[in-house]
N, C-alpha and C. Protein backbone atom coordinates (compact mmCIF):
# COMPACT_ATOMS: atom_id res chain seq x y z
N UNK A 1 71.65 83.68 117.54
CA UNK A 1 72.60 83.60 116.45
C UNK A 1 74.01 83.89 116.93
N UNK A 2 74.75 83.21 116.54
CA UNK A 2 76.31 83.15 116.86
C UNK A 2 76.99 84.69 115.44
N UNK A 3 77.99 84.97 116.66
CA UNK A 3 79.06 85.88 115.82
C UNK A 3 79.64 85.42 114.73
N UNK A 4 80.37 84.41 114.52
CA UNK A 4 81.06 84.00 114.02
C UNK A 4 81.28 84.33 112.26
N UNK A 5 82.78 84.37 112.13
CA UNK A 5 82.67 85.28 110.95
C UNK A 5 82.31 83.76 109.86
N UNK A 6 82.58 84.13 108.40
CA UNK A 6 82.53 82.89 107.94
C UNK A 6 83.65 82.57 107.49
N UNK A 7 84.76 82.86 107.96
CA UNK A 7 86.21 82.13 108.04
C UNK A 7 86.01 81.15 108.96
N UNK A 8 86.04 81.72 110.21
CA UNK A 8 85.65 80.55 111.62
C UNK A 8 84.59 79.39 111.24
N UNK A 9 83.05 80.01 110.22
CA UNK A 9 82.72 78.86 110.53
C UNK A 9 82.87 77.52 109.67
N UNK A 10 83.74 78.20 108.51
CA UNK A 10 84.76 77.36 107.27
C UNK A 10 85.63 76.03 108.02
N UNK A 11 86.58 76.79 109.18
CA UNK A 11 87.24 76.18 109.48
C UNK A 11 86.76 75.18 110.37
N UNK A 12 85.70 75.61 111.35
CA UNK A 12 84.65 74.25 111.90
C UNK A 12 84.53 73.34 111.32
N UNK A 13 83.65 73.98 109.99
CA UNK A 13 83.07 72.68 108.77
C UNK A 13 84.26 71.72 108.40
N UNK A 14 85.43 72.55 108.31
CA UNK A 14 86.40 71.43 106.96
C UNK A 14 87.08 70.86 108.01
N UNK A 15 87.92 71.53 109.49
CA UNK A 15 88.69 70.96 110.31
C UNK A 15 88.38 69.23 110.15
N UNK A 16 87.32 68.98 111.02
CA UNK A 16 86.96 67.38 110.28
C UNK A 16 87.26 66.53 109.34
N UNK A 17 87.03 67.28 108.23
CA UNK A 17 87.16 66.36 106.66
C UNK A 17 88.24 66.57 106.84
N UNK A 18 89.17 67.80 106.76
CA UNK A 18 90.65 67.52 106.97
C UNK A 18 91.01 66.64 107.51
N UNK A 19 91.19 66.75 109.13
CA UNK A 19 91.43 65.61 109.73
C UNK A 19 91.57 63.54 109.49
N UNK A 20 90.04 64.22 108.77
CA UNK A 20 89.44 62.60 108.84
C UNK A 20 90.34 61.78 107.54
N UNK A 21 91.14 62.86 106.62
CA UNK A 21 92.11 62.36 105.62
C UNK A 21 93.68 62.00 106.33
N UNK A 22 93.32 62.54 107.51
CA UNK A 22 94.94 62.34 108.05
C UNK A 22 95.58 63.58 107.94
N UNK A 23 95.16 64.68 107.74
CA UNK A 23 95.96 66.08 107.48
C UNK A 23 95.60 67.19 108.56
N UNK A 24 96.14 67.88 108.64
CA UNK A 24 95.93 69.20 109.37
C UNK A 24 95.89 70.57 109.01
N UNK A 25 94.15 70.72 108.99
CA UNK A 25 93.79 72.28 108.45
C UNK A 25 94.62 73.12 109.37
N UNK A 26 95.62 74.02 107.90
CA UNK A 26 96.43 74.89 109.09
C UNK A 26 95.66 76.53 108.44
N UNK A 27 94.98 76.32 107.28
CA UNK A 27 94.50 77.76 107.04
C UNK A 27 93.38 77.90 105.96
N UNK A 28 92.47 78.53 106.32
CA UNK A 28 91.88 78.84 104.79
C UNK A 28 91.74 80.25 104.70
N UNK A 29 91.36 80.84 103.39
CA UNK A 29 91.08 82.39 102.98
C UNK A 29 90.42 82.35 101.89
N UNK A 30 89.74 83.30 102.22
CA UNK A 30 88.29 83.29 100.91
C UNK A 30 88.50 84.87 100.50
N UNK A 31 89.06 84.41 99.25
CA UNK A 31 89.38 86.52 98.08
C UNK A 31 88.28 86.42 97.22
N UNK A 32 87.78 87.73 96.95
CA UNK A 32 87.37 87.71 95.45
C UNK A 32 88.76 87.72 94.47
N UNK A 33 88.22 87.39 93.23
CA UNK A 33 88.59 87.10 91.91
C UNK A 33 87.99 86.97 90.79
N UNK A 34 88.20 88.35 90.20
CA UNK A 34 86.83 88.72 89.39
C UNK A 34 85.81 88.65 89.57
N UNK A 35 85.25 87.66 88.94
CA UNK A 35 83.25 87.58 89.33
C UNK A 35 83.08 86.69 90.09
N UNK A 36 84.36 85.52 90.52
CA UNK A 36 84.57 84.16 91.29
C UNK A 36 85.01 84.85 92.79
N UNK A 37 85.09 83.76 93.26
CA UNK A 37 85.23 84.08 94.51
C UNK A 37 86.82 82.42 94.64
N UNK A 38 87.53 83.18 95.52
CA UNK A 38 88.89 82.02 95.93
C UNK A 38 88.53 81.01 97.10
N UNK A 39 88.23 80.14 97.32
CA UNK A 39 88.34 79.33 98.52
C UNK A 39 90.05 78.60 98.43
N UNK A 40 90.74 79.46 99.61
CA UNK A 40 91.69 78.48 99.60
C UNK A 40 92.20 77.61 100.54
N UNK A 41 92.59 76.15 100.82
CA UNK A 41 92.62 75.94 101.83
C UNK A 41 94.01 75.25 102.16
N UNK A 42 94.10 75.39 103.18
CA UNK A 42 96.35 74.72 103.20
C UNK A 42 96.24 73.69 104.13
N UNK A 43 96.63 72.52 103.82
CA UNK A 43 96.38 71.29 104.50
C UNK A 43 98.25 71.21 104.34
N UNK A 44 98.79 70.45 105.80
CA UNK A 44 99.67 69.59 106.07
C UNK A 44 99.63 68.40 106.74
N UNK A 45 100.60 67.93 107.15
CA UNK A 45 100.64 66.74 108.09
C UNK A 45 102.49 66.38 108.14
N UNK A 46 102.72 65.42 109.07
CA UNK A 46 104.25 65.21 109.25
C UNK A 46 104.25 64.61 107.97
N UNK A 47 105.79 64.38 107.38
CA UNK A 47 106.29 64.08 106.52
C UNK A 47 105.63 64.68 105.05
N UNK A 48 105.05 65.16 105.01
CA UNK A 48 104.43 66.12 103.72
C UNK A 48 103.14 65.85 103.41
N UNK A 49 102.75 66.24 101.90
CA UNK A 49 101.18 66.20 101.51
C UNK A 49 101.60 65.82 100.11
N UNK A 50 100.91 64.52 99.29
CA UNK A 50 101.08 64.08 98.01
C UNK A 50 100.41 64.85 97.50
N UNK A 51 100.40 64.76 95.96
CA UNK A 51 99.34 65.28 95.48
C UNK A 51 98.16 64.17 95.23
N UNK A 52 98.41 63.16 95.56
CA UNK A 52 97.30 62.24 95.98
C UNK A 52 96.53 62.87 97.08
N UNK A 53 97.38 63.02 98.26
CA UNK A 53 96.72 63.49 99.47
C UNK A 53 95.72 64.73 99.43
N UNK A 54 96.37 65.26 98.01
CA UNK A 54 95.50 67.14 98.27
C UNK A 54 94.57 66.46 97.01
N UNK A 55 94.22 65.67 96.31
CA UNK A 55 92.82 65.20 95.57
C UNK A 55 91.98 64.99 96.28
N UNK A 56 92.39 63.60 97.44
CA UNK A 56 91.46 62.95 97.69
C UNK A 56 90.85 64.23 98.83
N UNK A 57 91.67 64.89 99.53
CA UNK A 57 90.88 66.10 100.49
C UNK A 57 90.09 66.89 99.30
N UNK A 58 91.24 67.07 98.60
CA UNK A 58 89.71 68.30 97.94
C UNK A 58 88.07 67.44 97.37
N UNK A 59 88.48 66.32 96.93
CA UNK A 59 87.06 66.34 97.06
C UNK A 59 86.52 65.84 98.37
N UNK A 60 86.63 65.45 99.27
CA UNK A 60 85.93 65.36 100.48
C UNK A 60 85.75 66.80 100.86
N UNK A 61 86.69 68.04 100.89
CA UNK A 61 85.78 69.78 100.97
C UNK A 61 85.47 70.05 100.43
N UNK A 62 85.17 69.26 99.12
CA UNK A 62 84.17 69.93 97.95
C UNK A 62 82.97 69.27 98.39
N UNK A 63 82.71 68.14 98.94
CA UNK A 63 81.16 67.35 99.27
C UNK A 63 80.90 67.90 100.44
N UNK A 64 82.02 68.02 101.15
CA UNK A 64 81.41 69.22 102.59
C UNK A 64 80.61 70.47 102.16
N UNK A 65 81.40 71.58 101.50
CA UNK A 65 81.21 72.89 101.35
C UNK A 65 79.90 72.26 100.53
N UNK A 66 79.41 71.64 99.72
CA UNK A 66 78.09 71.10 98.82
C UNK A 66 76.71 70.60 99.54
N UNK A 67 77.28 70.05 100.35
CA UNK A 67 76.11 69.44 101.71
C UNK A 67 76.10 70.69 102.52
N UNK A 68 76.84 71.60 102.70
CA UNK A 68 76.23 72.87 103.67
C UNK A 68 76.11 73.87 103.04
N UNK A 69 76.05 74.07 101.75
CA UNK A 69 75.88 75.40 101.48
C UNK A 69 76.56 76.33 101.90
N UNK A 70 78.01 76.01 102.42
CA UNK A 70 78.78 77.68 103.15
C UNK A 70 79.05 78.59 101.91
N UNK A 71 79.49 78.33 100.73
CA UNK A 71 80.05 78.97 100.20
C UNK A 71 78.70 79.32 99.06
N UNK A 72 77.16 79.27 99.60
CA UNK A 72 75.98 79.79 98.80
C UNK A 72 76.20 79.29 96.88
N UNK A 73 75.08 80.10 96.48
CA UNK A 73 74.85 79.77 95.35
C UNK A 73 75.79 80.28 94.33
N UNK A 74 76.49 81.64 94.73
CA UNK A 74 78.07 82.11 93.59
C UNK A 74 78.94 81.59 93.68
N UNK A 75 79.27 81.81 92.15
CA UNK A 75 80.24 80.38 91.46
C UNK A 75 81.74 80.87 92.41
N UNK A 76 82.50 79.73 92.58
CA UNK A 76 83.70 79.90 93.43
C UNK A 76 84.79 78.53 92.97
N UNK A 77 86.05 79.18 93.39
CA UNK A 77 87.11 78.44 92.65
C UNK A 77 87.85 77.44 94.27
N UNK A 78 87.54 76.36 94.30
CA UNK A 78 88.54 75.90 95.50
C UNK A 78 89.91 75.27 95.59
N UNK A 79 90.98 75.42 96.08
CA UNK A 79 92.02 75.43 95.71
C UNK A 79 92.42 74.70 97.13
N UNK A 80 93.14 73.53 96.90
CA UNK A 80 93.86 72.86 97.74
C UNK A 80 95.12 73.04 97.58
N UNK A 81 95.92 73.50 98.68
CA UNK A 81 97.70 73.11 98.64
C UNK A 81 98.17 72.97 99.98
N UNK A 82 99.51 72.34 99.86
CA UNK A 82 100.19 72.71 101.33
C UNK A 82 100.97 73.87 101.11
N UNK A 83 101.30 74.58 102.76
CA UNK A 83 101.98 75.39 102.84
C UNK A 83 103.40 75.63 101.81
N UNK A 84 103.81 76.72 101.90
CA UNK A 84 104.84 77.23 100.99
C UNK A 84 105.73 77.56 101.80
N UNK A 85 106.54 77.21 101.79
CA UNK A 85 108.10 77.36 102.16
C UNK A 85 108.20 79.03 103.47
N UNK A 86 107.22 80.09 102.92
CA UNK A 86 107.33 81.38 103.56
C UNK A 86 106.29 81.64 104.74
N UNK A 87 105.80 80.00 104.79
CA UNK A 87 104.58 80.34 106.10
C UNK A 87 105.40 80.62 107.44
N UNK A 88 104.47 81.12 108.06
CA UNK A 88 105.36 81.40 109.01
C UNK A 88 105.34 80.29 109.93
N UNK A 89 106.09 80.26 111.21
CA UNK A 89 105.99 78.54 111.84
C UNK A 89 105.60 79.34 112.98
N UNK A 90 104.39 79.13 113.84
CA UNK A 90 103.85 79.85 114.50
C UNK A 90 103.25 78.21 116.06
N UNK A 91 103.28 77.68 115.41
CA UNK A 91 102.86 76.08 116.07
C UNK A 91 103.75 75.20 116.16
N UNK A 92 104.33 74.34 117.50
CA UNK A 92 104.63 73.53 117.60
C UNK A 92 105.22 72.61 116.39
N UNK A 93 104.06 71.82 116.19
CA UNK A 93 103.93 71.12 114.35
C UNK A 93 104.71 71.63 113.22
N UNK A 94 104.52 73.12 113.11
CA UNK A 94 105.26 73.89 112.11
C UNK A 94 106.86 73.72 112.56
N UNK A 95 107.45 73.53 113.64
CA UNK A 95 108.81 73.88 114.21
C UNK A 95 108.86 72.29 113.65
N UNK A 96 108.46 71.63 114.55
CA UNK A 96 108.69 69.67 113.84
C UNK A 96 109.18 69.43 112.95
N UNK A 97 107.64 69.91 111.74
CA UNK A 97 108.06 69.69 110.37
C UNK A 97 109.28 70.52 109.38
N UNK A 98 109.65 71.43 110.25
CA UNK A 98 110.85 71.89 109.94
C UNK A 98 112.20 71.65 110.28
N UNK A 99 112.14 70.49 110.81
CA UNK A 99 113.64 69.99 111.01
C UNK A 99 114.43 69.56 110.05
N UNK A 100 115.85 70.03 110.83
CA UNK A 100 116.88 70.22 109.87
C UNK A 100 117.15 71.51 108.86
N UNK A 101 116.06 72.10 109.06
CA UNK A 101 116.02 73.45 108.27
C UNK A 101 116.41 74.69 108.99
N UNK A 102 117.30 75.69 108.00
CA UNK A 102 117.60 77.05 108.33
C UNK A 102 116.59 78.28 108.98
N UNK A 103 116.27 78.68 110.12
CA UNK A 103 115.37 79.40 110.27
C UNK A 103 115.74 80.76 111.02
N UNK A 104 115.14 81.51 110.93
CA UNK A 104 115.33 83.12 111.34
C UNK A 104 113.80 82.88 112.80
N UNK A 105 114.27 83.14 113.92
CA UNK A 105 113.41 82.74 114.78
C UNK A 105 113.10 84.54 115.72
N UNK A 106 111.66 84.60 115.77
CA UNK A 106 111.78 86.13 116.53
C UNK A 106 111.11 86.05 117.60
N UNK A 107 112.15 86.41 118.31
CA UNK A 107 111.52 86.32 120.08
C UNK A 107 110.84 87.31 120.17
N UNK A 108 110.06 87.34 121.30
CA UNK A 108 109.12 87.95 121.99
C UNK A 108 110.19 89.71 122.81
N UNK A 109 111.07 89.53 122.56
CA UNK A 109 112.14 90.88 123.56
C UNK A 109 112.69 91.48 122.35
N UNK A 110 112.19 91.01 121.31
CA UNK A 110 112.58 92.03 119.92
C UNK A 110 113.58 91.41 119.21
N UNK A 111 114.51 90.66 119.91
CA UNK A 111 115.84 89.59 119.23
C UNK A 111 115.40 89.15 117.96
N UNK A 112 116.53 88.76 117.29
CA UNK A 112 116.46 87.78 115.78
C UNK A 112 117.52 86.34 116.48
N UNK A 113 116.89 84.90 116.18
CA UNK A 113 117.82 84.18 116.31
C UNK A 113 117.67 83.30 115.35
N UNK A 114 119.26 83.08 114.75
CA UNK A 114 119.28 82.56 113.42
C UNK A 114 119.56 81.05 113.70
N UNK A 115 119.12 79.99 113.30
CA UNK A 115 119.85 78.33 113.32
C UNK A 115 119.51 77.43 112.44
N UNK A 116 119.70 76.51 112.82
CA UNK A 116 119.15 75.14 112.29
C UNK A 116 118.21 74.43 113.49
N UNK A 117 117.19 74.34 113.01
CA UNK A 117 116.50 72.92 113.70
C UNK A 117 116.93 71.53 114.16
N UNK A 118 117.64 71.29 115.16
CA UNK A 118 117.93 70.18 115.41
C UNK A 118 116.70 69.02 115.75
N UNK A 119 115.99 70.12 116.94
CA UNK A 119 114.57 69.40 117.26
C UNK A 119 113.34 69.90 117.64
N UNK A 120 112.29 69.67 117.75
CA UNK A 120 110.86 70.39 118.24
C UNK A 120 109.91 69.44 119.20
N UNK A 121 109.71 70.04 120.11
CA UNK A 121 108.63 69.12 121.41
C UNK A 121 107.30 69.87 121.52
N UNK A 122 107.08 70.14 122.07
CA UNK A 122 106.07 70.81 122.34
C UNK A 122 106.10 71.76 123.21
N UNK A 123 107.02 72.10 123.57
CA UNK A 123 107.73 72.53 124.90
C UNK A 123 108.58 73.90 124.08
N UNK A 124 109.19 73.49 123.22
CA UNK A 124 109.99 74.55 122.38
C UNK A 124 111.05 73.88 121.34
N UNK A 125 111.91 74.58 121.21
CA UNK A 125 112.68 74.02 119.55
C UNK A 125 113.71 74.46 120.11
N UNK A 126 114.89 73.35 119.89
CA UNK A 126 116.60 73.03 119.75
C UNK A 126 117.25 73.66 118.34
N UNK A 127 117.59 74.43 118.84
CA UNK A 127 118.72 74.95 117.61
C UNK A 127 120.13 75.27 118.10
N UNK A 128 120.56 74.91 116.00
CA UNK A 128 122.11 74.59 116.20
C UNK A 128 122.45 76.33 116.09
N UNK A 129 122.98 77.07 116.81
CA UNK A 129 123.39 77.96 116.38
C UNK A 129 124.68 78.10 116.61
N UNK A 130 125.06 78.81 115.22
CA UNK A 130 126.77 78.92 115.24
C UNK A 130 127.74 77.72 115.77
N UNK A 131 126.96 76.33 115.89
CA UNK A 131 127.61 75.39 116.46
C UNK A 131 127.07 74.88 117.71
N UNK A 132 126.33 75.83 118.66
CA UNK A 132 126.16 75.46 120.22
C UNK A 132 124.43 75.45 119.98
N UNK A 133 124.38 74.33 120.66
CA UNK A 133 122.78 74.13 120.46
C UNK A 133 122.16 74.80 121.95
N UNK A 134 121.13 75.67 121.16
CA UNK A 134 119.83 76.47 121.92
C UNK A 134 119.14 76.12 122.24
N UNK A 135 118.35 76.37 123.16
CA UNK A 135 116.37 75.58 123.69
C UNK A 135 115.69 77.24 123.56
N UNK A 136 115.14 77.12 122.37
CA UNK A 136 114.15 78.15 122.90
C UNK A 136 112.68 77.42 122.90
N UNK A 137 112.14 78.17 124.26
CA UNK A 137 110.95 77.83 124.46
C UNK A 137 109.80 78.77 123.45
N UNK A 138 108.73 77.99 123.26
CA UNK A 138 107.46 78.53 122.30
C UNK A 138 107.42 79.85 123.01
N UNK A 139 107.24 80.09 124.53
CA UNK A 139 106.67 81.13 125.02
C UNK A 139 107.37 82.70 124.96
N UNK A 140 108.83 82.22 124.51
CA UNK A 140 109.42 83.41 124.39
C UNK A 140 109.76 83.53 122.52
N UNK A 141 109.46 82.93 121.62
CA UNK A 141 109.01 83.12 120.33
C UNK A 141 107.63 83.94 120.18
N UNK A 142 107.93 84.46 118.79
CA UNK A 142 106.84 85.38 118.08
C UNK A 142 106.28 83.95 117.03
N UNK A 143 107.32 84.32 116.71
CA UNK A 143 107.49 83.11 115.05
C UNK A 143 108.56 82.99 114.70
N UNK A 144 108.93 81.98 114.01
CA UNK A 144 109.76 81.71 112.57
C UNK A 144 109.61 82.06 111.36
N UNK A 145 110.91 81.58 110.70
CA UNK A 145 110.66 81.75 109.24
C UNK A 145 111.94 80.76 108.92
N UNK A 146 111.42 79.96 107.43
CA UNK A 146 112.49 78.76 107.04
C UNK A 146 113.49 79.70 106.11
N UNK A 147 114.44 79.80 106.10
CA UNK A 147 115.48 80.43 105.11
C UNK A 147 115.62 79.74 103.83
N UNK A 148 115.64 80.50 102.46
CA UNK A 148 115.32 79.71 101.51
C UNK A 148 117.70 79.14 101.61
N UNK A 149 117.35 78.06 101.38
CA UNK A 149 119.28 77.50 101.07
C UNK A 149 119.02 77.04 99.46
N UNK A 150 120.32 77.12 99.09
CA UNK A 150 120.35 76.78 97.35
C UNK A 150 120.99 75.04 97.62
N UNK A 151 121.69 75.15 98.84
CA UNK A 151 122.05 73.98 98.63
C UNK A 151 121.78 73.57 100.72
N UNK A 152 121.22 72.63 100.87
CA UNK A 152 120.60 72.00 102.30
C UNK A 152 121.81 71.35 102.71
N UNK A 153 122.17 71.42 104.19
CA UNK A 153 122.45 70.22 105.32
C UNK A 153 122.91 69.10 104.69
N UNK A 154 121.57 68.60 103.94
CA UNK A 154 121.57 67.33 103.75
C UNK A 154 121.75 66.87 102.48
N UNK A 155 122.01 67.58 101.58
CA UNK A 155 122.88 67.54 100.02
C UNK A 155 124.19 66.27 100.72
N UNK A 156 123.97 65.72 99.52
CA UNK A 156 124.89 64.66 99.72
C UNK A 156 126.64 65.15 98.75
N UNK A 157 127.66 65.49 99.38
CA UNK A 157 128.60 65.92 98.36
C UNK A 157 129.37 65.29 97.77
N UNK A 158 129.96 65.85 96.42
CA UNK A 158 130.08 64.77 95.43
C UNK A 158 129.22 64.19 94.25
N UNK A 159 127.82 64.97 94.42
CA UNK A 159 126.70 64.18 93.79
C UNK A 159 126.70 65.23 92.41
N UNK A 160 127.44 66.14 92.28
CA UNK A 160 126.87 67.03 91.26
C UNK A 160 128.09 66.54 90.01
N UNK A 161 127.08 66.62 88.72
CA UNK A 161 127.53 65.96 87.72
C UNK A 161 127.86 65.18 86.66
């Protein structure tokens, strides 16, 4: 018998069905809630997630989790979304899909570095800071975080009115 908790073996099961919609399982978490139990699961992909996109997955992890029995015979609530604005960007992918956006970036030597996303490789992420563009590499990042702006970069001006 394998260790494995049943988070890990959640994310085995659904990684697939995720996938196989075109999305990328970036998380699930299973709470109680009252007498229910939470399955939640956070699907992305580049350029975003419809809410077409988070139907047609949830029911393909609802016929998964149904054909295996992971989540047994108590009643449970499953909940599809994409990430929220406060995930942290911890992956490659996460830096990508954040271009053009304000971020608070924390290195690995204790630093805070504040910018904009110009670009993301795989290699590390270009930022505009204070004007002069940065390379920080993944390996000397902790994580990110997107800064909430009231008004974006890319607000077109003139438009209000």
């Amino acid at each position: 018998m394998g260790s494995a908790s049943p988070r890990d073996h959640l994310m085995k099961l659904l990684e697939p069905v995720v996938s196989a919609e075109g999305l990328d399982l970036e998380d699930i978490t299973v709470t109680q809630a009252g007498k229910r139990r939470l399955l939640r699961v956070i699907v992305d992909r580049d350029g975003g997630v419809s809410l077409d996109d988070v139907a047609d997955v949830s029911q393909a992890v609802s016929t998964a989790l149904d054909d295996d029995n992971s989540m047994g015979q108590a009643a449970y609530t499953l909940e599809v979304s994409s990430p929220g604005v406060d995930r942290p960007l911890t992956e490659p992918r996460h830096w990508r899909r954040a271009a053009k956006r304000l971020v608070k970036a924390e290195m690995r030597d204790g630093t805070v570095v504040e910018g904009r996303i110009l670009a993301a490789d795989e290699g590390g992420v270009d930022l505009d800071v204070e004007g002069t563009a940065r390379r920080l590499d993944y390996e000397d990042l902790t994580r990110g975080r997107v800064q909430v702006e009231f008004r974006r970069i890319d607000d077109v001006d003139g438009d209000e009115g």
